[in-house]
Protein backbone atom coordinates (compact mmCIF):
# COMPACT_ATOMS: atom_id res chain seq x y z
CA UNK A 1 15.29 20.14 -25.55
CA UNK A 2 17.77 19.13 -23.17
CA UNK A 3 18.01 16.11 -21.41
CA UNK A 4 19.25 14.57 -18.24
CA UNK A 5 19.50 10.94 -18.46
CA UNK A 6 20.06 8.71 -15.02
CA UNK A 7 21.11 5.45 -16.08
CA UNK A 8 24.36 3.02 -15.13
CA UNK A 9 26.76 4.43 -17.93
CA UNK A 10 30.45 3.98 -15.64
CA UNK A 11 29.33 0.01 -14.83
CA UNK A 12 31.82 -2.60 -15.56
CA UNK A 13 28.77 -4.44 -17.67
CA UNK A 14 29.38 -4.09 -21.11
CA UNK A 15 25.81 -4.38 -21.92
CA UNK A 16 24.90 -1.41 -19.61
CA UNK A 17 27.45 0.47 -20.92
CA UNK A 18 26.43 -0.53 -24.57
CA UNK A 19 22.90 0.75 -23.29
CA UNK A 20 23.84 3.99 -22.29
CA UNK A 21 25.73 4.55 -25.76
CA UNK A 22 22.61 3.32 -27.18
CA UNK A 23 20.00 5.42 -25.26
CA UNK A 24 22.27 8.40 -26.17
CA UNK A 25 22.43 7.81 -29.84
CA UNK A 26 18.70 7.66 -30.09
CA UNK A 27 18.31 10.65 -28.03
CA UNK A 28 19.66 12.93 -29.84
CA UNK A 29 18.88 11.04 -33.22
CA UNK A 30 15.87 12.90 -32.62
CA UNK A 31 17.68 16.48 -32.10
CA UNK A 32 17.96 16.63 -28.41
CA UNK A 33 20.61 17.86 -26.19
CA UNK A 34 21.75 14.80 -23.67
CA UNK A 35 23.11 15.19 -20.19
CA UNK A 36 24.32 11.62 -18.00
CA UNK A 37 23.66 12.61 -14.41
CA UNK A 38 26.97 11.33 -12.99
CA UNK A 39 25.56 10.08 -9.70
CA UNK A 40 28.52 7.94 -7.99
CA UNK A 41 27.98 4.12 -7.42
CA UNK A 42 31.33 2.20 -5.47
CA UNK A 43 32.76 -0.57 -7.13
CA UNK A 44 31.44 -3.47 -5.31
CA UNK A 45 34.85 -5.79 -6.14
CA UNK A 46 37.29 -6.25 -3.37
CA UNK A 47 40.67 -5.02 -3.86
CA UNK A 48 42.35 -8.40 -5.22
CA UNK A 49 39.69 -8.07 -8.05
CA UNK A 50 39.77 -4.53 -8.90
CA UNK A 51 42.81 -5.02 -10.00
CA UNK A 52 42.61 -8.25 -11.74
CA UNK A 53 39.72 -6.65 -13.24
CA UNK A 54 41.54 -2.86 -14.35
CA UNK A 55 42.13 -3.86 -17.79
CA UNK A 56 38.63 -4.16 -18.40
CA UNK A 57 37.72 -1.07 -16.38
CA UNK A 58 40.42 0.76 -18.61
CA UNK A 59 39.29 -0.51 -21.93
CA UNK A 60 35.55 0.44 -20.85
CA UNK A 61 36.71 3.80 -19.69
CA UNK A 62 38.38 4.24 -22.79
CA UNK A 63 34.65 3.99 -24.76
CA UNK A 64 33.48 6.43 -22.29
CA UNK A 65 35.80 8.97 -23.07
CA UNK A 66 35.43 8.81 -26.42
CA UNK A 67 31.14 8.60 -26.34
CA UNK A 68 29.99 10.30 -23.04
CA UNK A 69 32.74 12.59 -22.12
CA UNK A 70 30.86 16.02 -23.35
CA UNK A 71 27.76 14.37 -22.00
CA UNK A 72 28.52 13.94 -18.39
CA UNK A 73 27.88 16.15 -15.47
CA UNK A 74 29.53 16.92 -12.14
CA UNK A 75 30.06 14.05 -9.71
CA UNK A 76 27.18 13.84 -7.72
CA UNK A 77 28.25 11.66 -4.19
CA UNK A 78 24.79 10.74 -2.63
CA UNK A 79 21.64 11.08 -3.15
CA UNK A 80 21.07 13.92 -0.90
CA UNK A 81 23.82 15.47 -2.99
CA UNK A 82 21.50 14.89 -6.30
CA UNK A 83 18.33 16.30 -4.59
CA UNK A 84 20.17 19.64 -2.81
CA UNK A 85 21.89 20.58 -6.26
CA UNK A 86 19.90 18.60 -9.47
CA UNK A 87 21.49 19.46 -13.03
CA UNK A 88 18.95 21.73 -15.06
CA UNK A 89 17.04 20.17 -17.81
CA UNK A 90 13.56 20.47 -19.88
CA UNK A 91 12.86 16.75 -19.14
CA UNK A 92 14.53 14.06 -16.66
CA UNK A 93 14.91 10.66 -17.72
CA UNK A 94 15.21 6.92 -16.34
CA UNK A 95 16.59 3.89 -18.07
CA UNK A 96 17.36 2.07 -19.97
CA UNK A 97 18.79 -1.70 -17.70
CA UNK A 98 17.74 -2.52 -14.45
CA UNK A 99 17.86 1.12 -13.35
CA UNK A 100 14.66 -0.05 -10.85
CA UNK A 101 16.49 -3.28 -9.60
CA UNK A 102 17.03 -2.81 -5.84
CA UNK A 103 19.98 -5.12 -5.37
CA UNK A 104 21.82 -2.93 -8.15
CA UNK A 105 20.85 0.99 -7.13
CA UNK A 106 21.09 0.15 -3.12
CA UNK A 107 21.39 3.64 -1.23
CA UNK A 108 20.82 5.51 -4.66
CA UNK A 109 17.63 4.03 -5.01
CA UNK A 110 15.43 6.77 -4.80
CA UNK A 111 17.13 9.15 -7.61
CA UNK A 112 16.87 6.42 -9.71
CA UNK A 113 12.97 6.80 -9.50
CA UNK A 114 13.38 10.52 -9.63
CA UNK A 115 12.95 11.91 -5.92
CA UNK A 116 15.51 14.85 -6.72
CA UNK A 117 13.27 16.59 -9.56
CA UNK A 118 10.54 18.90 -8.76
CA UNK A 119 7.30 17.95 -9.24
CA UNK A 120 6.41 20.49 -12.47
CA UNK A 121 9.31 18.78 -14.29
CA UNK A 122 8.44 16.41 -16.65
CA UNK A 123 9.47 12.89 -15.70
CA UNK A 124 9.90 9.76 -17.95
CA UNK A 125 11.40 6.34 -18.29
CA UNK A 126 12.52 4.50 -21.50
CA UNK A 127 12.78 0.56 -21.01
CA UNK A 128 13.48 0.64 -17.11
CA UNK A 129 13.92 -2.60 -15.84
CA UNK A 130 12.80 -4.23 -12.43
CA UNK A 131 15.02 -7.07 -13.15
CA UNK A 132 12.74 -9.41 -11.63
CA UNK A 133 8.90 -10.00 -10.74
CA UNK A 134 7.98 -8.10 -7.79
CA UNK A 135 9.12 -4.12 -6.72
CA UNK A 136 10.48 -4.63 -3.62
CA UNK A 137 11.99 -2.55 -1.01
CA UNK A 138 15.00 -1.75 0.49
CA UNK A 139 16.36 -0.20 3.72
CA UNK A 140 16.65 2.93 1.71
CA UNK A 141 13.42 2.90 0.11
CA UNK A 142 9.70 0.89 0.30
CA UNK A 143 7.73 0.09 -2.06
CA UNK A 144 4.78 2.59 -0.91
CA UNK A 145 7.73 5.26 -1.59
CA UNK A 146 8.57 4.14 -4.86
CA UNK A 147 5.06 3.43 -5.98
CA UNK A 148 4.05 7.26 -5.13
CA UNK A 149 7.65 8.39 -6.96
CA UNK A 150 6.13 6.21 -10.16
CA UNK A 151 3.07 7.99 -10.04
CA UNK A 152 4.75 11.19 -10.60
CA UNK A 153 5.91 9.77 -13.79
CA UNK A 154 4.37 11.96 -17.35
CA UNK A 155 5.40 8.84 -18.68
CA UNK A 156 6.75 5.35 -18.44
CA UNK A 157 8.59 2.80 -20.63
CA UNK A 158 9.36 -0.41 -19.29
CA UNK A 159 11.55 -3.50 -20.60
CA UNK A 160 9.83 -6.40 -20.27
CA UNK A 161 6.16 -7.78 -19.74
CA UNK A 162 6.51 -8.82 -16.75
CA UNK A 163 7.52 -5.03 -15.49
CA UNK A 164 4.43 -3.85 -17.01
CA UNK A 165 2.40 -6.45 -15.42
CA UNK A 166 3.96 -4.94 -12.03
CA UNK A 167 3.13 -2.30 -12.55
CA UNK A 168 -0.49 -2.66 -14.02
CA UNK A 169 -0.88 -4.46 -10.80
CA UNK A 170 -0.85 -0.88 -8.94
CA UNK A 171 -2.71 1.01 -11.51
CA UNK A 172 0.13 2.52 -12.92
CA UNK A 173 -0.31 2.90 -17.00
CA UNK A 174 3.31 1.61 -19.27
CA UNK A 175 4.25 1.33 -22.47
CA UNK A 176 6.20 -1.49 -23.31
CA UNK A 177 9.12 -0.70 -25.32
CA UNK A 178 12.39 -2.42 -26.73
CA UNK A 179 15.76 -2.13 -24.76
CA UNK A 180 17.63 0.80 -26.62
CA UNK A 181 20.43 -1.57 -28.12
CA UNK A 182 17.49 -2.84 -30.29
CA UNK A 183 16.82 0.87 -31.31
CA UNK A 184 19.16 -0.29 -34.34
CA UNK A 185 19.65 -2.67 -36.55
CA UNK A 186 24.00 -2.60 -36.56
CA UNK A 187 26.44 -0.89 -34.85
CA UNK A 188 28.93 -1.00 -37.33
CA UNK A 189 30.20 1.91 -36.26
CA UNK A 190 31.68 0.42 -33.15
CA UNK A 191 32.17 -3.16 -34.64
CA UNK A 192 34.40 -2.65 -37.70
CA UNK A 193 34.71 -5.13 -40.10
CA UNK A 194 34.95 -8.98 -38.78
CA UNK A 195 35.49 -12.00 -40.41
CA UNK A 196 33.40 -15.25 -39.30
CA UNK A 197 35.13 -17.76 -36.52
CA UNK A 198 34.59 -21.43 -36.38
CA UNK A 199 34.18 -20.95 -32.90
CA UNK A 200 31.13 -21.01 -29.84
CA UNK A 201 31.10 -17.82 -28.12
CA UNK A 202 30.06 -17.90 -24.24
CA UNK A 203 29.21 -14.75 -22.93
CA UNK A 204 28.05 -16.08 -19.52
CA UNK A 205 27.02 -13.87 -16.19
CA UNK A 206 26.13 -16.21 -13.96
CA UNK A 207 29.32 -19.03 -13.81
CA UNK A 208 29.38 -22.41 -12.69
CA UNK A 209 31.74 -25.99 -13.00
CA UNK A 210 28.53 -27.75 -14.39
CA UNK A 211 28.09 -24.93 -17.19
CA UNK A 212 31.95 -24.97 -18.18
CA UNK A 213 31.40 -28.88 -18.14
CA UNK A 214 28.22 -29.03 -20.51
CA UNK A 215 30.13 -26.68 -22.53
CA UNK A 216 32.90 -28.63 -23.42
CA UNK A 217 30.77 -31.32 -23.93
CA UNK A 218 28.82 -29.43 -26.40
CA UNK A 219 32.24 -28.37 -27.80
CA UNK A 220 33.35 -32.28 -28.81
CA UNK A 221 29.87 -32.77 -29.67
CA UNK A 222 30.08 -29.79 -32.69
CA UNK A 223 34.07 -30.41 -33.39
CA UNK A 224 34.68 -25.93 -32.52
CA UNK A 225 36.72 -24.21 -30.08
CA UNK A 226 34.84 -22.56 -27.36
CA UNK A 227 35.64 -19.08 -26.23
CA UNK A 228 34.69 -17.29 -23.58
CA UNK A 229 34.41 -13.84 -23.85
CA UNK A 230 34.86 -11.04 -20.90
CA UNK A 231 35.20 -13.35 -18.08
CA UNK A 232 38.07 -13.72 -16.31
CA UNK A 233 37.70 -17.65 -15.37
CA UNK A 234 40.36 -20.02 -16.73
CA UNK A 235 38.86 -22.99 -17.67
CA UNK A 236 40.74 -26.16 -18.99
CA UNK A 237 39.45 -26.67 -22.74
CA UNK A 238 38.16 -22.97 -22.96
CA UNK A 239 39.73 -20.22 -24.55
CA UNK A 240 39.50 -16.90 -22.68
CA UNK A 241 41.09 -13.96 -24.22
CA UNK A 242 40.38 -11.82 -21.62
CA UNK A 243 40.44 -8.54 -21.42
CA UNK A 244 38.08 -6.97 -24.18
CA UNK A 245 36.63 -3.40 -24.19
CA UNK A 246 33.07 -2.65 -25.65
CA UNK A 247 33.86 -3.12 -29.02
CA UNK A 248 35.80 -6.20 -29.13
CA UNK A 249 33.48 -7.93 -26.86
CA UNK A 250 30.52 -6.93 -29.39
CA UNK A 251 32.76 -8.29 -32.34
CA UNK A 252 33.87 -11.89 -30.63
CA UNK A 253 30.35 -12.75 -30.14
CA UNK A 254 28.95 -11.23 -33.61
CA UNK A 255 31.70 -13.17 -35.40
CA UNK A 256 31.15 -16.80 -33.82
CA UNK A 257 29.31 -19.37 -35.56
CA UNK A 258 27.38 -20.10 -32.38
CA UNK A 259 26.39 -17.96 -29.09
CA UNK A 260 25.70 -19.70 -25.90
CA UNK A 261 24.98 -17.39 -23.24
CA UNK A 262 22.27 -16.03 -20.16
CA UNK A 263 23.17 -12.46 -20.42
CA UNK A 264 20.43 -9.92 -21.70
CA UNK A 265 22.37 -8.04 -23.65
CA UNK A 266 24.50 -11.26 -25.49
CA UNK A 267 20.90 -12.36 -26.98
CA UNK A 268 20.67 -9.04 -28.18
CA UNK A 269 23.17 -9.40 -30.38
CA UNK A 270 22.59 -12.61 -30.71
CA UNK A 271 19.46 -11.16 -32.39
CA UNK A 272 20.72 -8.06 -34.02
CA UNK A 273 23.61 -10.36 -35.87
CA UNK A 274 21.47 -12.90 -36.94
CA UNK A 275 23.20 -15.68 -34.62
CA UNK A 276 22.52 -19.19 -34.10
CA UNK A 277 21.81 -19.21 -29.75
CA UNK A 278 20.86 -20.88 -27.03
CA UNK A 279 20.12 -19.14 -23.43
CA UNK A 280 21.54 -21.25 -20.58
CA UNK A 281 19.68 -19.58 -17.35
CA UNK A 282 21.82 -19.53 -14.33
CA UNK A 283 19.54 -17.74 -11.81
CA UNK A 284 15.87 -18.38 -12.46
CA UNK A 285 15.23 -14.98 -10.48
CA UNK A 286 17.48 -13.38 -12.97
CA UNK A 287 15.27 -14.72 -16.42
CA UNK A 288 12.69 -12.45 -16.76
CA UNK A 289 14.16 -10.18 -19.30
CA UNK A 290 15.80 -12.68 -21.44
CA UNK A 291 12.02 -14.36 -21.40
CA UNK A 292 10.43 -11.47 -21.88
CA UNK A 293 12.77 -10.99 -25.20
CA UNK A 294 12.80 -14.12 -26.29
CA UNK A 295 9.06 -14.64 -26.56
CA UNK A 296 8.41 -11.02 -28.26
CA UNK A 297 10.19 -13.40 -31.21
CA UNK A 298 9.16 -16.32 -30.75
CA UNK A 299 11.88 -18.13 -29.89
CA UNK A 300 11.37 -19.39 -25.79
CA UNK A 301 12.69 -22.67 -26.99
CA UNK A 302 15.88 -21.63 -27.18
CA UNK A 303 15.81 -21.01 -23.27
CA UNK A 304 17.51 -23.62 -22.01
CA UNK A 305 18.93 -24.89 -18.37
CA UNK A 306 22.10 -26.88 -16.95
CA UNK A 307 19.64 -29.69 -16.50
CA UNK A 308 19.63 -29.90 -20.74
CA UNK A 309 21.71 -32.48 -21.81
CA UNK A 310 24.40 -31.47 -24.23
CA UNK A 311 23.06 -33.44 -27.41
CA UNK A 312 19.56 -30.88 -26.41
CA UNK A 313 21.59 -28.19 -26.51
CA UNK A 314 23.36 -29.07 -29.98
CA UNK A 315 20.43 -29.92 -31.02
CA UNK A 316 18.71 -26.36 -30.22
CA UNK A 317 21.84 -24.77 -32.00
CA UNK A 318 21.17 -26.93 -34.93
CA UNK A 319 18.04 -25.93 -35.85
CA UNK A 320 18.33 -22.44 -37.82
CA UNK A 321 16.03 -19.50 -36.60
CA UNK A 322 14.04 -17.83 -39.37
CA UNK A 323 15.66 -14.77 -39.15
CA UNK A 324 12.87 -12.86 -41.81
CA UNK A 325 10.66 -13.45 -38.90
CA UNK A 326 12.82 -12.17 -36.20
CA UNK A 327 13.75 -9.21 -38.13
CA UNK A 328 10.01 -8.78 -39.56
CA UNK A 329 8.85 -8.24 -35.39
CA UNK A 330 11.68 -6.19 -34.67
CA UNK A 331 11.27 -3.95 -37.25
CA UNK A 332 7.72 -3.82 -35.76
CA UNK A 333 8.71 -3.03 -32.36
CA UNK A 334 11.85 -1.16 -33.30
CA UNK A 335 9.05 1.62 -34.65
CA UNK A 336 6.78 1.51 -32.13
CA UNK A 337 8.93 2.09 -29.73
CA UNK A 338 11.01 4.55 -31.68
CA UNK A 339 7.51 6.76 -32.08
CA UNK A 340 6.88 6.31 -28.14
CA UNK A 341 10.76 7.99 -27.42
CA UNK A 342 9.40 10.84 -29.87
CA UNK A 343 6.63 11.46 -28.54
CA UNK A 344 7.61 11.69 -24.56
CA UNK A 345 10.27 13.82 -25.75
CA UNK A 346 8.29 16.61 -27.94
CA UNK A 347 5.77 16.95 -25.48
């Protein structure tokens, strides 16, 4: 079967792009054929920062030529463009990230909940995100449009609970399933061997002078180096050895003694790695999938806020996880959901 899979693969993020590699490696895992619908999305930076930022956009494009190059259609421009010409495929997919956040799709919006596929194609999602509580709408699409576009769904996977609530909400039936990094248990394969630092990783999204404060507070306070990884901030007392590409950024944070981060995708490996965390949430609005995560394995105390004094925070980092019991649930999940992605693709 051959797939065509609509899902933010030429981001910046490194945990979209991380996604995508992931979604694609499970995909055809399973013996399928996988096309990523290259639908174009501007760079939002300004021009200063695009090119303060092209290191990282060449080190990223790098990983996509290597993974996704044989995978990747056409340029489509627009979404009209998508819906006059649609690439031909046995199923259409969504997902996995925040492929149903608003603020992130803007005028693409409506391809990412399918508009440009017929309605006797099958239609699916695996772990689509909302990235917050509510649907929404847009100036390029309501809710009452996306709602009937859902319904034409054979199938839906979403990320977190709180998605599914949404969409339970409007009698629309989900299956909650694990983002596709969690698929597997290592991704050595991109990693390479790594030898342990003495060191706090940050991998933060959401940046502020009180974080970078607590932080080197919580630095002192544990006698390491902090280091934060993929941002471009200079911070007095911070290390940043900016720029990485995929796999370096996956191998700073896997090798640190601690993680402190807010980013979905750095408590994924957080998890996967067996690291000792602690989620610092920036933007409330932005928490629902690192909650949603975090209590599947029991471990919402680890969520955190700048309002946490730095001895809390140690304190948190101190006190080891029971890893058996993390890996024991997503082992559990990491099947279930495995059997749902089988099943909405042999049917």
């Amino acid at each position: 079967m051959k797939v065509a899979l609509l899902t933010y693969f030429k981001t910046l993020s490194y945990g979209a792009t991380l996604q995508a590699y992931a979604t694609v490696k499970a995909i055809e895992s399973l013996g399928h054929e996988v096309d990523l619908i290259n639908l174009d999305i501007p760079n939002p930076y300004n021009k200063i920062k695009g090119i303060l930022l092209f290191p990282k956009w060449f080190k990223i494009w790098c990983f996509r030529q290597k993974f996704f190059k044989q995978h990747i259609t056409r340029k489509f421009f627009s979404s009209e463009d998508l819906r006059q010409n649609p690439p031909e495929a046995d199923l259409y997919m969504i997902g996995s990230d925040q492929t149903w956040n608003l603020d992130i799709s803007l005028d693409k919006a409506p391809s990412f909940f399918l508009d440009f596929v017929k309605d006797d194609s099958k239609k699916v999602s695996y772990a689509a995100s909302f990235g917050k509580n509510e649907i929404g709408s847009s100036k390029w699409i309501n809710k009452e449009e996306i709602l009937t576009l859902l319904k034409k769904f054979n199938h839906i996977g979403i990320r977190e609970d709180s998605g599914k609530t949404i969409l339970s909400l409007e009698n629309i039936d989900s299956t909650l399933v694990v983002d596709p990094v969690l698929l597997f248990d290592h991704y050595d394969e991109l990693i390479g061997e790594f030898s342990p630092r003495e060191e706090i990783a940050l991998f933060k999204v959401e940046n502020s002078t009180l974080f970078y404060n607590r932080m080197r507070e919580v630095g002192k306070d544990l006698f390491l180096p902090i280091c934060s990884v993929g941002s471009l901030r200079r911070v007095k007392g911070i290390k940043c050895p900016y720029p990485y590409g995929v796999e370096g950024w996956m191998r700073r944070i896997v090798s640190a003694k601690y993680v402190i981060t807010d980013s979905f995708h750095g408590l994924v490996l957080s998890l996967l790695y067996h690291k000792q965390f602690v989620i610092i949430i920036g933007d409330p609005l932005k928490a629902t999938r690192l909650q949603s995560l975090a209590n599947m394995v029991g471990l919402s105390d680890r969520i955190l806020g700048l309002d946490n004094t730095s001895s809390e925070i140690v304190s948190i980092l101190n006190n080891p996880i029971d890893y058996d019991y993390v890996d024991m649930v997503l082992n559990d999940e990491r099947e279930k959901s495995y059997n749902f992605l089988k099943s909405i693709l042999n049917r």
